[in-house]
Protein backbone atom coordinates (compact mmCIF):
# COMPACT_ATOMS: atom_id res chain seq x y z
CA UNK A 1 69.45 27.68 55.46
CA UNK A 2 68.27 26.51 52.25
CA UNK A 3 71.83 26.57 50.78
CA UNK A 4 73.44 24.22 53.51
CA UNK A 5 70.50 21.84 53.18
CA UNK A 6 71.85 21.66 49.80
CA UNK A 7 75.45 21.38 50.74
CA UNK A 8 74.54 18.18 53.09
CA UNK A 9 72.51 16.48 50.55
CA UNK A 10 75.36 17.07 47.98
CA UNK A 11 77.82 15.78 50.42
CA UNK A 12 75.18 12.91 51.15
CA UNK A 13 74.82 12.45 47.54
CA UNK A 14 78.70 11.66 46.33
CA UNK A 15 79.23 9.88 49.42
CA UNK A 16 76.55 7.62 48.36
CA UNK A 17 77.97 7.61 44.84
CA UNK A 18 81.46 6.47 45.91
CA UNK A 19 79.88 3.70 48.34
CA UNK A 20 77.75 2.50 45.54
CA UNK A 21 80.99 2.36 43.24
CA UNK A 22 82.96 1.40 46.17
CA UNK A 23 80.46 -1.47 46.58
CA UNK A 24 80.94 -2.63 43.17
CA UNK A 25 77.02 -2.43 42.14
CA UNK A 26 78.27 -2.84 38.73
CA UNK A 27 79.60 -6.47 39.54
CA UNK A 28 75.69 -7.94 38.82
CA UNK A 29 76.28 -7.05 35.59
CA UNK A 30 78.16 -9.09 33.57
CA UNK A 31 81.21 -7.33 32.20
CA UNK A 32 81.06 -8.98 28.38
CA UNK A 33 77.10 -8.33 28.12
CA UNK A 34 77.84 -4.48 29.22
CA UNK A 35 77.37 -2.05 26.24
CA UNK A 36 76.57 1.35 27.98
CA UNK A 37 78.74 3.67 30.35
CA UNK A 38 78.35 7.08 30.17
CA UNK A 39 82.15 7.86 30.97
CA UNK A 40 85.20 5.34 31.42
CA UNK A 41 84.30 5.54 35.10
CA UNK A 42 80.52 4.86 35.22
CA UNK A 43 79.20 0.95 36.01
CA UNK A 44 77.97 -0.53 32.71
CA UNK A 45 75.02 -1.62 32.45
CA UNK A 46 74.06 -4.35 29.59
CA UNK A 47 71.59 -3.17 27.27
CA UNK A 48 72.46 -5.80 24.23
CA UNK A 49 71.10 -8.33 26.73
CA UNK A 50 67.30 -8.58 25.68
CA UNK A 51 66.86 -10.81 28.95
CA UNK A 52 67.66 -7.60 31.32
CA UNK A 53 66.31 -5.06 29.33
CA UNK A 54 62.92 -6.91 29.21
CA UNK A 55 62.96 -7.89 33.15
CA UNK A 56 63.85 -3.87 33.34
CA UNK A 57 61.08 -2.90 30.68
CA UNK A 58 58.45 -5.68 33.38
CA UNK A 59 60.33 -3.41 36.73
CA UNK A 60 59.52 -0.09 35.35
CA UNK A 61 56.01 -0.23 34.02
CA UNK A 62 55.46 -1.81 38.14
CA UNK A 63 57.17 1.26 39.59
CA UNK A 64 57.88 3.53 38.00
CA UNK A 65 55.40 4.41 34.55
CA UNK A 66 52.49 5.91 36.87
CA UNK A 67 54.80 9.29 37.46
CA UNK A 68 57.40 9.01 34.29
CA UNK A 69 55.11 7.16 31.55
CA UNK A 70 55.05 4.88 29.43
CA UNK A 71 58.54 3.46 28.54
CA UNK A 72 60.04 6.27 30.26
CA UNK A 73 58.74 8.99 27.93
CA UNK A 74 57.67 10.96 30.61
CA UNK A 75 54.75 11.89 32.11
CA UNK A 76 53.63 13.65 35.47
CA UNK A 77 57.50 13.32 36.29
CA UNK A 78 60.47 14.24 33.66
CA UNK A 79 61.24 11.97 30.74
CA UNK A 80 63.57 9.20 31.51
CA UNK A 81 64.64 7.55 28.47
CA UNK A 82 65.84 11.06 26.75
CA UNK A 83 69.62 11.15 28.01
CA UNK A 84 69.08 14.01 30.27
CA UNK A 85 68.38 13.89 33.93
CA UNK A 86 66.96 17.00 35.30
CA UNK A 87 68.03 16.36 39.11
CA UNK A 88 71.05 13.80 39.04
CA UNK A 89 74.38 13.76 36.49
CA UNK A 90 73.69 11.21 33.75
CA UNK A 91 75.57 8.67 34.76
CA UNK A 92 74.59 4.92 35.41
CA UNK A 93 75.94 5.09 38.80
CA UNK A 94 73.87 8.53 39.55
CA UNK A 95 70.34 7.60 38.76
CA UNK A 96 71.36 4.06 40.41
CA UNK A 97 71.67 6.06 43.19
CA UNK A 98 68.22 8.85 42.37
CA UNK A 99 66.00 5.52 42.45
CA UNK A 100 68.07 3.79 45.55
CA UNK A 101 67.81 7.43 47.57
CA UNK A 102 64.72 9.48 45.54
CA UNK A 103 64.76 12.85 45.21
CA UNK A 104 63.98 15.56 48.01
CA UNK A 105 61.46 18.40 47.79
CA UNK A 106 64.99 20.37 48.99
CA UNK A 107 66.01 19.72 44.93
CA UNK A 108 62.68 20.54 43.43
CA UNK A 109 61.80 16.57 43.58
CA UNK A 110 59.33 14.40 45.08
CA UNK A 111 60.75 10.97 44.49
CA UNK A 112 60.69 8.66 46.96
CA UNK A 113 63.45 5.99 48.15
CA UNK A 114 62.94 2.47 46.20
CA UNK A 115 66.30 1.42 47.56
CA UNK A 116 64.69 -0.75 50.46
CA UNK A 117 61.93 -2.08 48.24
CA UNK A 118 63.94 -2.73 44.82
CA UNK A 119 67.02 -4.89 44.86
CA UNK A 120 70.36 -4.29 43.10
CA UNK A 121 69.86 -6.92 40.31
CA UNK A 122 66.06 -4.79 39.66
CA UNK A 123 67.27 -1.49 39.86
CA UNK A 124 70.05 -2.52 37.13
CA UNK A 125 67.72 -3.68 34.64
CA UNK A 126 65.77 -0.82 35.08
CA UNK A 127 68.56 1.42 34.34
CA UNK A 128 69.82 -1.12 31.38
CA UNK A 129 66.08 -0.34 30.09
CA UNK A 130 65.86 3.41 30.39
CA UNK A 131 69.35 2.86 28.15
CA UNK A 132 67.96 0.72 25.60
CA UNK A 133 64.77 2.47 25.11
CA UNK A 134 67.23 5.50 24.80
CA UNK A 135 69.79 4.17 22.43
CA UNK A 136 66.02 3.29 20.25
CA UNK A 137 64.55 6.35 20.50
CA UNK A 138 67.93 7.84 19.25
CA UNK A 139 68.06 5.40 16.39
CA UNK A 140 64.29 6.41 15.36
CA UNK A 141 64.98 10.13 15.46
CA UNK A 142 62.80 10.58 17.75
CA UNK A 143 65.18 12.29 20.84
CA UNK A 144 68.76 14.14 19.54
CA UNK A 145 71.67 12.12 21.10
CA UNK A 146 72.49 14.19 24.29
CA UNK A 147 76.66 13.37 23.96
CA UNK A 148 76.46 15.00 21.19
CA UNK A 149 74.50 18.27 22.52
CA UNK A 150 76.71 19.03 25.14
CA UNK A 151 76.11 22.04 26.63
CA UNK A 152 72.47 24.00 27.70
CA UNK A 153 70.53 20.08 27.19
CA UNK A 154 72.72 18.56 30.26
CA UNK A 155 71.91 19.63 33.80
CA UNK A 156 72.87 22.69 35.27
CA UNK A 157 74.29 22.30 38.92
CA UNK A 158 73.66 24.59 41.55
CA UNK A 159 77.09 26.36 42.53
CA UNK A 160 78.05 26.84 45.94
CA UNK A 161 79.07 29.94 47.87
């Protein structure tokens, strides 16, 4: 049972990846300000525009700091701002997607939905923040860059049978 719960929220989950690409939720963002993808087919998201990242930085401490801390450092829930995404691929258009559609208990998560009470334009900036607080922590030494520790750091996916 527990395995085709997982199927359907798998199936659920890229189909709600491709309609998000599909939708073009990338197309808020301005395509000259954009500075991080995470693969050539990933939305950008523009974290060299201090405008965003701040309204992102203002989103995030709202929402989301009381479970993942302080600038995303983590907290009662995992670390955002570390490059590594414990229940989602670490793509922009995947934890678009996470905050839009939370996280089930099914997956080990207890995120809820903010996709009916965040808009597109919000949940963008705070994605373009997690990125830019990423990209700094990176440049302090404080986290190792995940692209280049490709391997046991990135998240493991359940196979199926």
């Amino acid at each position: 049972m527990a395995g085709s719960k997982l199927k359907a929220f798998r199936w659920q989950w890229t189909a709600l990846t491709a309609v998000a690409l599909a939708l073009g939720l990338g197309a808020a963002v301005q395509p000259a300000a954009a500075q991080h993808k995470a693969n050539e087919n990933d939305m950008e998201v523009p974290t060299n525009n201090m405008e965003i990242v701040q309204q992102g930085r203002a989103k995030y401490a709202q929402r989301c700091s009381f479970c993942h801390g302080s600038d995303g450092h983590g907290g009662k829930g995992p670390c955002l701002s570390c490059g590594v995404f414990k229940y989602t691929g670490n793509t922009n258009s995947e934890i678009y997607v996470t905050i839009a559609v939370g996280v089930p208990r099914s997956l080990g998560g207890t995120m809820g939905a903010f996709g009916t009470t965040l808009s597109q334009e919000e949940i963008l900036s705070v994605i373009t923040f997690l990125r830019w607080e990423q990209r700094r922590r990176i440049a302090a030494g404080e986290i190792p860059d995940p692209q280049l520790n490709k391997g046991d750091e990135l998240p493991v996916f359940p196979t199926t049978n």
